[in-house]
PDB file of N, CA and C in Angstrom:
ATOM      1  N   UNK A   1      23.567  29.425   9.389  1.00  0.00           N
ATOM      2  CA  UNK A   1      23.128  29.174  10.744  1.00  0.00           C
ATOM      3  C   UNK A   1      22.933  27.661  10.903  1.00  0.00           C
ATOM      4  N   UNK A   2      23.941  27.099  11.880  1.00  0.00           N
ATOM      5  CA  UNK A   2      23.444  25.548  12.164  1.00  0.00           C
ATOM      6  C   UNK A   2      22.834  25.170  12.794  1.00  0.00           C
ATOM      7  N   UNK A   3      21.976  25.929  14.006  1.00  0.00           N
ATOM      8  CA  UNK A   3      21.218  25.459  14.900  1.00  0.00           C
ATOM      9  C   UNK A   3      20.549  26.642  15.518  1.00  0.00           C
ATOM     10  N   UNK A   4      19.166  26.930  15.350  1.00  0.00           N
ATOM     11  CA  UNK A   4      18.158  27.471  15.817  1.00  0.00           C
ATOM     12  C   UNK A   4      17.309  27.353  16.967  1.00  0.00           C
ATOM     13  N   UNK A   5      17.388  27.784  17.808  1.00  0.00           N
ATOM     14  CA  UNK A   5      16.170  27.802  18.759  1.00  0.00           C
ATOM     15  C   UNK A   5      14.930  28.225  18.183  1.00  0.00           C
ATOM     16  N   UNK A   6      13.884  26.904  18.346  1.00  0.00           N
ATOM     17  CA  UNK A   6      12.307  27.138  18.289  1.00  0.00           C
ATOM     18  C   UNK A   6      11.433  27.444  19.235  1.00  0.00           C
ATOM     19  N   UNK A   7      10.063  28.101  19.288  1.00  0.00           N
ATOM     20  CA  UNK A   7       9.531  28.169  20.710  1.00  0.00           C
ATOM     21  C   UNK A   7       8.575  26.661  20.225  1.00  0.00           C
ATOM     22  N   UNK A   8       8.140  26.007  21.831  1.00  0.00           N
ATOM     23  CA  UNK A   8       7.448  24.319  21.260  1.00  0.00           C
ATOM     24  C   UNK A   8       6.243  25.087  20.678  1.00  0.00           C
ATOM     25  N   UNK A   9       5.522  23.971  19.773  1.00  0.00           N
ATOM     26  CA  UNK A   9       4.241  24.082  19.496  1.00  0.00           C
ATOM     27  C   UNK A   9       3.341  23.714  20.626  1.00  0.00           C
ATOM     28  N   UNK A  10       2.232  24.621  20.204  1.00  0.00           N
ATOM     29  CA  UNK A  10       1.136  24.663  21.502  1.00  0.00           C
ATOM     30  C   UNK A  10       0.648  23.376  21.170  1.00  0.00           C
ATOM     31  N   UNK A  11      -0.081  22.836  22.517  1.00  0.00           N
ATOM     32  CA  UNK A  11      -0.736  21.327  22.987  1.00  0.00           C
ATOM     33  C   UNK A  11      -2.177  21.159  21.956  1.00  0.00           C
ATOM     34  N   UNK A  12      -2.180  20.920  21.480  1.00  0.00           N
ATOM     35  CA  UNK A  12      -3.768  20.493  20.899  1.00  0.00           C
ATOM     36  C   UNK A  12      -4.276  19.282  21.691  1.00  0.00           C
ATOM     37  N   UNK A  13      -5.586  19.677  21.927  1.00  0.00           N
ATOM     38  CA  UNK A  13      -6.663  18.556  22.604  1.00  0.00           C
ATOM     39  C   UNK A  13      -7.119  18.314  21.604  1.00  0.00           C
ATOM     40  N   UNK A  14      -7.359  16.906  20.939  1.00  0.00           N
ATOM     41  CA  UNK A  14      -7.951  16.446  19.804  1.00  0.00           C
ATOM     42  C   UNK A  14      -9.692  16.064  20.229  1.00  0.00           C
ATOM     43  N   UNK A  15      -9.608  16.007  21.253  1.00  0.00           N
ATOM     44  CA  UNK A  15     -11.365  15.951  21.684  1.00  0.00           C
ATOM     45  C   UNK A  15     -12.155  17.277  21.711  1.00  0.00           C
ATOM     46  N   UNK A  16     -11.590  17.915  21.597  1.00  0.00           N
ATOM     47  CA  UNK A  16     -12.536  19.718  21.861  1.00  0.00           C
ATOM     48  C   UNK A  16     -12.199  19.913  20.222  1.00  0.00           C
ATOM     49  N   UNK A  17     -11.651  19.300  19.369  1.00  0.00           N
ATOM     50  CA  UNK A  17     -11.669  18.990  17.511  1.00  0.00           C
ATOM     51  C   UNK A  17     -12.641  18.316  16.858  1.00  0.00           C
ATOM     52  N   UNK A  18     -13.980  18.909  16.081  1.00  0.00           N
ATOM     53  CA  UNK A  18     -14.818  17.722  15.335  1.00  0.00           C
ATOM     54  C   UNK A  18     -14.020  17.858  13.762  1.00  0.00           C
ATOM     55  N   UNK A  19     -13.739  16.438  13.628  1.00  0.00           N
ATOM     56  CA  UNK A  19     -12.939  16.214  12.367  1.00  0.00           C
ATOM     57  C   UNK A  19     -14.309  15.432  11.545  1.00  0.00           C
ATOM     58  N   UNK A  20     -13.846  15.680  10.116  1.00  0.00           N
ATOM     59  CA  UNK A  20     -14.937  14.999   9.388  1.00  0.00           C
ATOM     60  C   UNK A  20     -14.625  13.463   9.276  1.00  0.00           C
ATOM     61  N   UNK A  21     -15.627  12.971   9.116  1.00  0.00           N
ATOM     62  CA  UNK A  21     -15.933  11.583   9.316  1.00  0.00           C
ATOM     63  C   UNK A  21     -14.948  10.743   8.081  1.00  0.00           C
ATOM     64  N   UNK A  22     -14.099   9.662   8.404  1.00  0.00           N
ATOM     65  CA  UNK A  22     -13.355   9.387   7.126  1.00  0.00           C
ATOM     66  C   UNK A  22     -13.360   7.420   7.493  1.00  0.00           C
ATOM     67  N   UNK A  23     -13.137   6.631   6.374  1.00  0.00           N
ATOM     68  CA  UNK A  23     -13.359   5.352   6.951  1.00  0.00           C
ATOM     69  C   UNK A  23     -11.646   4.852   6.240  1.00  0.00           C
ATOM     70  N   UNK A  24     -10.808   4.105   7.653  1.00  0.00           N
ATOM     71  CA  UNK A  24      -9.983   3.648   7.371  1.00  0.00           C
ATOM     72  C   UNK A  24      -9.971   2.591   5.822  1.00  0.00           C
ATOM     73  N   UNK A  25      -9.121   2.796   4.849  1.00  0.00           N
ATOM     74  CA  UNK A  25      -9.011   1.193   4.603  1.00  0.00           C
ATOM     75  C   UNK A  25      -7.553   0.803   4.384  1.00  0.00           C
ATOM     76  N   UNK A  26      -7.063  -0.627   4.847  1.00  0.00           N
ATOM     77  CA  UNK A  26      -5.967  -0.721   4.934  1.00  0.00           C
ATOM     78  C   UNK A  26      -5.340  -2.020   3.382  1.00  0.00           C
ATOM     79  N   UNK A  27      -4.152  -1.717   3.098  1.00  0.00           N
ATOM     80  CA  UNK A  27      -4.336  -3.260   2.087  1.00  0.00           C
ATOM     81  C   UNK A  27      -3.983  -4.536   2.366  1.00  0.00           C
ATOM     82  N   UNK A  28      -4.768  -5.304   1.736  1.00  0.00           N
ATOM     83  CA  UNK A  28      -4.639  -6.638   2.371  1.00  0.00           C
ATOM     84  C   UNK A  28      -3.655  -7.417   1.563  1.00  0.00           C
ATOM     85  N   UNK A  29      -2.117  -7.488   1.781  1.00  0.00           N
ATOM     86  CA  UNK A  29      -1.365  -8.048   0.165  1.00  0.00           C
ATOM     87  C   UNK A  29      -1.565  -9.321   0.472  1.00  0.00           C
ATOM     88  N   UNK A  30      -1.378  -9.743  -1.195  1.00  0.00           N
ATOM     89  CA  UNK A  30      -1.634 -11.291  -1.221  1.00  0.00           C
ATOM     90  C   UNK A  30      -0.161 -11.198  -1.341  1.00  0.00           C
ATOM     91  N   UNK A  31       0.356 -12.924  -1.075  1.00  0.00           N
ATOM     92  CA  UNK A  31       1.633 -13.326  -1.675  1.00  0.00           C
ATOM     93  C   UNK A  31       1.367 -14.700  -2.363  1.00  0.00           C
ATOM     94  N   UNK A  32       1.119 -14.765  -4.263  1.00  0.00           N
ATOM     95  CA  UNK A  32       0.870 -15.795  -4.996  1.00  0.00           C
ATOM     96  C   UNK A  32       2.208 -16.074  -5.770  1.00  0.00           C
ATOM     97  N   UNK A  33       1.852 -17.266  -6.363  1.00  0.00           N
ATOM     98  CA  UNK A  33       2.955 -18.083  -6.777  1.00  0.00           C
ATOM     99  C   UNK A  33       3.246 -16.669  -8.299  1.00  0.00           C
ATOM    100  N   UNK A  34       2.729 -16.654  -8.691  1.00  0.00           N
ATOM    101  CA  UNK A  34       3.036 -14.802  -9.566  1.00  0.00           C
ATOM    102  C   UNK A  34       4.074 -14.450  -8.962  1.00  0.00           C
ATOM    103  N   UNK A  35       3.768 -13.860  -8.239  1.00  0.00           N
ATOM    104  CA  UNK A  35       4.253 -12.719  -7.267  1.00  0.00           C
ATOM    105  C   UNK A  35       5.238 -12.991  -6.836  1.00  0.00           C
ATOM    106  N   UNK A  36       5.531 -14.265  -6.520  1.00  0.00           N
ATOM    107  CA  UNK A  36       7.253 -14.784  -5.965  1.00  0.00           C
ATOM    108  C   UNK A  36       7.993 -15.073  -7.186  1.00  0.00           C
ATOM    109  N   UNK A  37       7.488 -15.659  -8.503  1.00  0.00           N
ATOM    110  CA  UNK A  37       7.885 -15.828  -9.463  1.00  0.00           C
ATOM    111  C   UNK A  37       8.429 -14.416  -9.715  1.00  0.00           C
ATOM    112  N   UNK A  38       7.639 -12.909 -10.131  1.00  0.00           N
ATOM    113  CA  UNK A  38       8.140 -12.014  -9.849  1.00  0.00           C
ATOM    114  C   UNK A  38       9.358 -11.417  -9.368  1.00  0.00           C
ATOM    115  N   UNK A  39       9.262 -11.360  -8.055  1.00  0.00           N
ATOM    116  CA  UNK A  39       9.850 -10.854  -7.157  1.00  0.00           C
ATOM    117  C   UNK A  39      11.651 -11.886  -7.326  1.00  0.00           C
ATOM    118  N   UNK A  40      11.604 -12.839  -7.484  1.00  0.00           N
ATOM    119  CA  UNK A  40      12.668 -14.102  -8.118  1.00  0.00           C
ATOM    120  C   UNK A  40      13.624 -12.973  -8.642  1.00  0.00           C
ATOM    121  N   UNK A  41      12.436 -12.902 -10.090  1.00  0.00           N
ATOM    122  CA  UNK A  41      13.336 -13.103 -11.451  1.00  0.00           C
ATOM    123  C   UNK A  41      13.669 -11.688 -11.075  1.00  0.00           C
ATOM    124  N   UNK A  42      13.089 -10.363 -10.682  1.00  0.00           N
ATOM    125  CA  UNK A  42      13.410  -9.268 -10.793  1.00  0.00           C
ATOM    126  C   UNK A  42      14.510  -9.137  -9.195  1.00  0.00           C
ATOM    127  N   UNK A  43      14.884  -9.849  -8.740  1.00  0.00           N
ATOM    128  CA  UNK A  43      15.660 -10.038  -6.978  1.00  0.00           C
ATOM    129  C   UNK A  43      15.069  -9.213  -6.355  1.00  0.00           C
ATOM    130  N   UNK A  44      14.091  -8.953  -5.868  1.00  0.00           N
ATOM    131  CA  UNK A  44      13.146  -7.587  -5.075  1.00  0.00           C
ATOM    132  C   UNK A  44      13.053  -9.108  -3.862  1.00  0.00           C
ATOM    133  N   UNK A  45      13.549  -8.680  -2.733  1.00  0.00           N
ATOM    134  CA  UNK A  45      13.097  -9.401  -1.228  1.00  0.00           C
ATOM    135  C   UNK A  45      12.399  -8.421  -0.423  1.00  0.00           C
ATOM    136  N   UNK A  46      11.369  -8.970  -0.029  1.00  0.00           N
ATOM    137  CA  UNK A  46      10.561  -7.704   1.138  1.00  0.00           C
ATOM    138  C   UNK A  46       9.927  -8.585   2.193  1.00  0.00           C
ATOM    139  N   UNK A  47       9.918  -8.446   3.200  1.00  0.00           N
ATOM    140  CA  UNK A  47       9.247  -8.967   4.370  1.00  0.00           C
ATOM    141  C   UNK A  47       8.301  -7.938   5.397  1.00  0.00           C
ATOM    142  N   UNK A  48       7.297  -8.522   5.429  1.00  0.00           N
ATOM    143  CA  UNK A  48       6.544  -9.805   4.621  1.00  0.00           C
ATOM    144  C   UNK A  48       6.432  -9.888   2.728  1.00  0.00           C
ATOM    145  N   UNK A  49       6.587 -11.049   2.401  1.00  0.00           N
ATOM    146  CA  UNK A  49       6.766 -11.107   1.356  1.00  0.00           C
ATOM    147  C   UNK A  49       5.240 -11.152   0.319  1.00  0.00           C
ATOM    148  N   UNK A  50       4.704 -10.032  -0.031  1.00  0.00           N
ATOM    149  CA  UNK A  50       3.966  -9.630  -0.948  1.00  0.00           C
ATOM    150  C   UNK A  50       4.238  -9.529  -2.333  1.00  0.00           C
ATOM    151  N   UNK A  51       2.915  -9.669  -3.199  1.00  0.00           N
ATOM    152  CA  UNK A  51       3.026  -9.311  -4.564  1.00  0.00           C
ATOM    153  C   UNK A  51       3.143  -7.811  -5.268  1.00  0.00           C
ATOM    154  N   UNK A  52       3.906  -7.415  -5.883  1.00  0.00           N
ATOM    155  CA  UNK A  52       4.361  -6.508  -6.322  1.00  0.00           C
ATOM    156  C   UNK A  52       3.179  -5.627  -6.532  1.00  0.00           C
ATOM    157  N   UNK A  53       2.967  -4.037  -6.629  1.00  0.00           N
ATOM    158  CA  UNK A  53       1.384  -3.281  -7.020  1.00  0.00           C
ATOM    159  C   UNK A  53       2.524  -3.034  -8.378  1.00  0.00           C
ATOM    160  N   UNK A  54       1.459  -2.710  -9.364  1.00  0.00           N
ATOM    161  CA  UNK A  54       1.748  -2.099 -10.427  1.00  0.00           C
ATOM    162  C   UNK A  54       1.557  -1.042 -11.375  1.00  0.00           C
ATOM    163  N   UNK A  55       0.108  -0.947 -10.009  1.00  0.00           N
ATOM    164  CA  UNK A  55      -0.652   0.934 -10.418  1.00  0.00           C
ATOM    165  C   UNK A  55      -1.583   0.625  -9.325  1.00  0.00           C
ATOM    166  N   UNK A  56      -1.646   1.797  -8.747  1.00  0.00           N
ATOM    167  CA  UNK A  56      -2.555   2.117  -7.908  1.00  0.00           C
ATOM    168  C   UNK A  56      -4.332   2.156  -8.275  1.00  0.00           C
ATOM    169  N   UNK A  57      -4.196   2.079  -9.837  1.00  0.00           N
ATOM    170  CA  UNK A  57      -5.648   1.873 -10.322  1.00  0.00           C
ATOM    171  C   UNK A  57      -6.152   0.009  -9.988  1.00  0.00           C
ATOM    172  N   UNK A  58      -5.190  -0.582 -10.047  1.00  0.00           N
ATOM    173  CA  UNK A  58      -5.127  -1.925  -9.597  1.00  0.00           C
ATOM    174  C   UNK A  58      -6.074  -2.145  -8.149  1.00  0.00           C
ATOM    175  N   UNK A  59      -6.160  -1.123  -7.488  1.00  0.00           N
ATOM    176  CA  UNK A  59      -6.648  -1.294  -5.724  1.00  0.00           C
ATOM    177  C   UNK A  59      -7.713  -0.601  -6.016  1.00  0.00           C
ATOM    178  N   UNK A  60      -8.346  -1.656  -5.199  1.00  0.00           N
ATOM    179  CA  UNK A  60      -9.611  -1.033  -5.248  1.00  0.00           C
ATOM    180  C   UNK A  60     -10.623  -1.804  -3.773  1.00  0.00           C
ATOM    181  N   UNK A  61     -11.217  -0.804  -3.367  1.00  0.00           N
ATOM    182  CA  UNK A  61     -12.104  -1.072  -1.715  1.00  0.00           C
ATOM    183  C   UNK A  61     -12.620  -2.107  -1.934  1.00  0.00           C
ATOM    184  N   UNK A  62     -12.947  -2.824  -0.949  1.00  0.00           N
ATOM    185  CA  UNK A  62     -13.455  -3.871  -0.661  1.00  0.00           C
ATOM    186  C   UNK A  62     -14.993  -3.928  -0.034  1.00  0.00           C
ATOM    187  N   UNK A  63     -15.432  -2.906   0.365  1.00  0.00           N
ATOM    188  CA  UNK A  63     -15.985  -2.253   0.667  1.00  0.00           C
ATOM    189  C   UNK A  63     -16.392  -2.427   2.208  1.00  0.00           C
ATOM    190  N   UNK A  64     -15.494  -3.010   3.015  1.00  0.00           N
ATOM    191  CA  UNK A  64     -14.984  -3.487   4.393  1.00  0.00           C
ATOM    192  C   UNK A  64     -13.811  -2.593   4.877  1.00  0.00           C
ATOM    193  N   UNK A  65     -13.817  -1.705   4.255  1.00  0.00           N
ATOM    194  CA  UNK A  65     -12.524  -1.015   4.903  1.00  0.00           C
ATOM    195  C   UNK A  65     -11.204  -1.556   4.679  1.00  0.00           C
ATOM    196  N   UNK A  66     -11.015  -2.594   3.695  1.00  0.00           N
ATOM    197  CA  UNK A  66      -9.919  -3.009   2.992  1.00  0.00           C
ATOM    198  C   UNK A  66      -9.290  -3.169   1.410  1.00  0.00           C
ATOM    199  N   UNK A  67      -8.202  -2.776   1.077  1.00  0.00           N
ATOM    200  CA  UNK A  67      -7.819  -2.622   0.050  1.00  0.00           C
ATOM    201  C   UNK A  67      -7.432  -3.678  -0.666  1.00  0.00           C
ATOM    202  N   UNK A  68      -7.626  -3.986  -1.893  1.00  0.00           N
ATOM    203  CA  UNK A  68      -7.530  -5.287  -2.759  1.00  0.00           C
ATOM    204  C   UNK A  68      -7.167  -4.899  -3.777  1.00  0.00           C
ATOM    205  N   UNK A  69      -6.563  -6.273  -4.384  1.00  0.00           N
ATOM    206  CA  UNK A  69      -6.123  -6.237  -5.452  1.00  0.00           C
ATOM    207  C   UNK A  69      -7.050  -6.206  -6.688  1.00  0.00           C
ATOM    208  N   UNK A  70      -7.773  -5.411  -7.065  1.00  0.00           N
ATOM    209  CA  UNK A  70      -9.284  -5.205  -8.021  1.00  0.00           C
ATOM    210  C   UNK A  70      -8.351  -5.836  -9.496  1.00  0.00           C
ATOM    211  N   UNK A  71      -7.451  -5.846 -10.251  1.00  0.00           N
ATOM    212  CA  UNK A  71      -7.392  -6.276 -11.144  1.00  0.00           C
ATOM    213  C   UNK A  71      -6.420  -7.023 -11.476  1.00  0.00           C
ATOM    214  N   UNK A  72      -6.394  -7.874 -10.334  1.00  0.00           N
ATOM    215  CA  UNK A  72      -5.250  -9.183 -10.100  1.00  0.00           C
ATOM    216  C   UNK A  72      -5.101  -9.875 -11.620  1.00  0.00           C
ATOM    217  N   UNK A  73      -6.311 -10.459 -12.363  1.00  0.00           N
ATOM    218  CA  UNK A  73      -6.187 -10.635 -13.383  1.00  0.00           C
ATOM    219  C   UNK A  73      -5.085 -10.192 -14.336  1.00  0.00           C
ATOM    220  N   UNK A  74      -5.991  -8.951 -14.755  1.00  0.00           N
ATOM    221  CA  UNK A  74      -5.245  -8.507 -15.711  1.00  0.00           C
ATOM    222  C   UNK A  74      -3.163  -8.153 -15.152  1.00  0.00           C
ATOM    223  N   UNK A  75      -3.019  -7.737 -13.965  1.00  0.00           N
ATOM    224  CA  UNK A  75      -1.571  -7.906 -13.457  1.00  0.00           C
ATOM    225  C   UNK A  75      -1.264  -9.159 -13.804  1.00  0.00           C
ATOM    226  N   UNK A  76      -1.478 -10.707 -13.268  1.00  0.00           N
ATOM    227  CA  UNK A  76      -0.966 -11.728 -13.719  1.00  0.00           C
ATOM    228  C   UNK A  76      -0.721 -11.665 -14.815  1.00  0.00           C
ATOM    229  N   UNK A  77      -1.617 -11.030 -15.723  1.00  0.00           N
ATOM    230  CA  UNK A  77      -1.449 -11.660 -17.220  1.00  0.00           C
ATOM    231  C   UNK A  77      -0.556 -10.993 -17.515  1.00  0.00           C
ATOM    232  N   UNK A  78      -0.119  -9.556 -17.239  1.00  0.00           N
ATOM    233  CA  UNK A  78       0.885  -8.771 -17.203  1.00  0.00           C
ATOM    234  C   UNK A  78       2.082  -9.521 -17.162  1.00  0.00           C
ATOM    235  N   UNK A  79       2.257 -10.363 -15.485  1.00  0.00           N
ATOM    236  CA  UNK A  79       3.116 -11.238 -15.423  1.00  0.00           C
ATOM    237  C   UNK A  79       3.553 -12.191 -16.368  1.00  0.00           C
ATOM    238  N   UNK A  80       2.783 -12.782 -16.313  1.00  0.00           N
ATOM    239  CA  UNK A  80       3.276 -13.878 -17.434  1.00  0.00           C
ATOM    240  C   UNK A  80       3.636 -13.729 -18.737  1.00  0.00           C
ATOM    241  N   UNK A  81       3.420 -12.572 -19.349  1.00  0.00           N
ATOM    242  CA  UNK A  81       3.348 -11.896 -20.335  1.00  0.00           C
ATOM    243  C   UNK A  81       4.944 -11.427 -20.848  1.00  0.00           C
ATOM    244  N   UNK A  82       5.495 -11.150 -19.262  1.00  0.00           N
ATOM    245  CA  UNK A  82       7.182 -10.967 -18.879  1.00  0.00           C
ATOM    246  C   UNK A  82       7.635 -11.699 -18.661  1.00  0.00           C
ATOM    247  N   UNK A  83       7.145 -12.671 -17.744  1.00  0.00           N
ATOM    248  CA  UNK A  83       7.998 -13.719 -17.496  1.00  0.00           C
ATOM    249  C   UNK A  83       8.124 -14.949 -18.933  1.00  0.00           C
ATOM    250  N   UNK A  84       7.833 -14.795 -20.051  1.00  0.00           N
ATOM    251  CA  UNK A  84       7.611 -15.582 -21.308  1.00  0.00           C
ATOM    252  C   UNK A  84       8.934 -15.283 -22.196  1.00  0.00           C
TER     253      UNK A  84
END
């Protein structure tokens, strides 16, 4: 069968909905001299041009509702570690 008729989905009012309470956070990428060094040697282009994640254990809240790089450190050293 290549083509089906659906009936639409019904309208939801999202105001007559109490959803539980949740707090955005968004990430904030850095772009460091690492990170382009990176992004170079491995040819990865992205725009906007950010530093690579390398585990999601790496991010960590900010506690502003924004996501950071919690163990930039130890990633650089990662870096350099490859790039050697």
């Amino acid at each position: 069968m290549i083509h089906q008729e659906i009936d639409p989905l019904e309208r939801v009012n999202h105001n007559r909905i109490k959803y539980e309470n949740f707090r955005r956070a968004f990430y904030a990428a850095p772009n460091t001299d690492m990170g382009r060094m990176w992004r170079k040697e491995h040819e990865v282009v992205c725009t906007p041009p950010f530093d690579p994640i390398l585990g999601f254990g790496d991010l960590v809240d900010d506690g502003g509702g924004v996501m950071v790089m919690g163990g930039r450190e130890r990633a650089m050293s990662f870096f350099r570690r490859s790039l050697c």
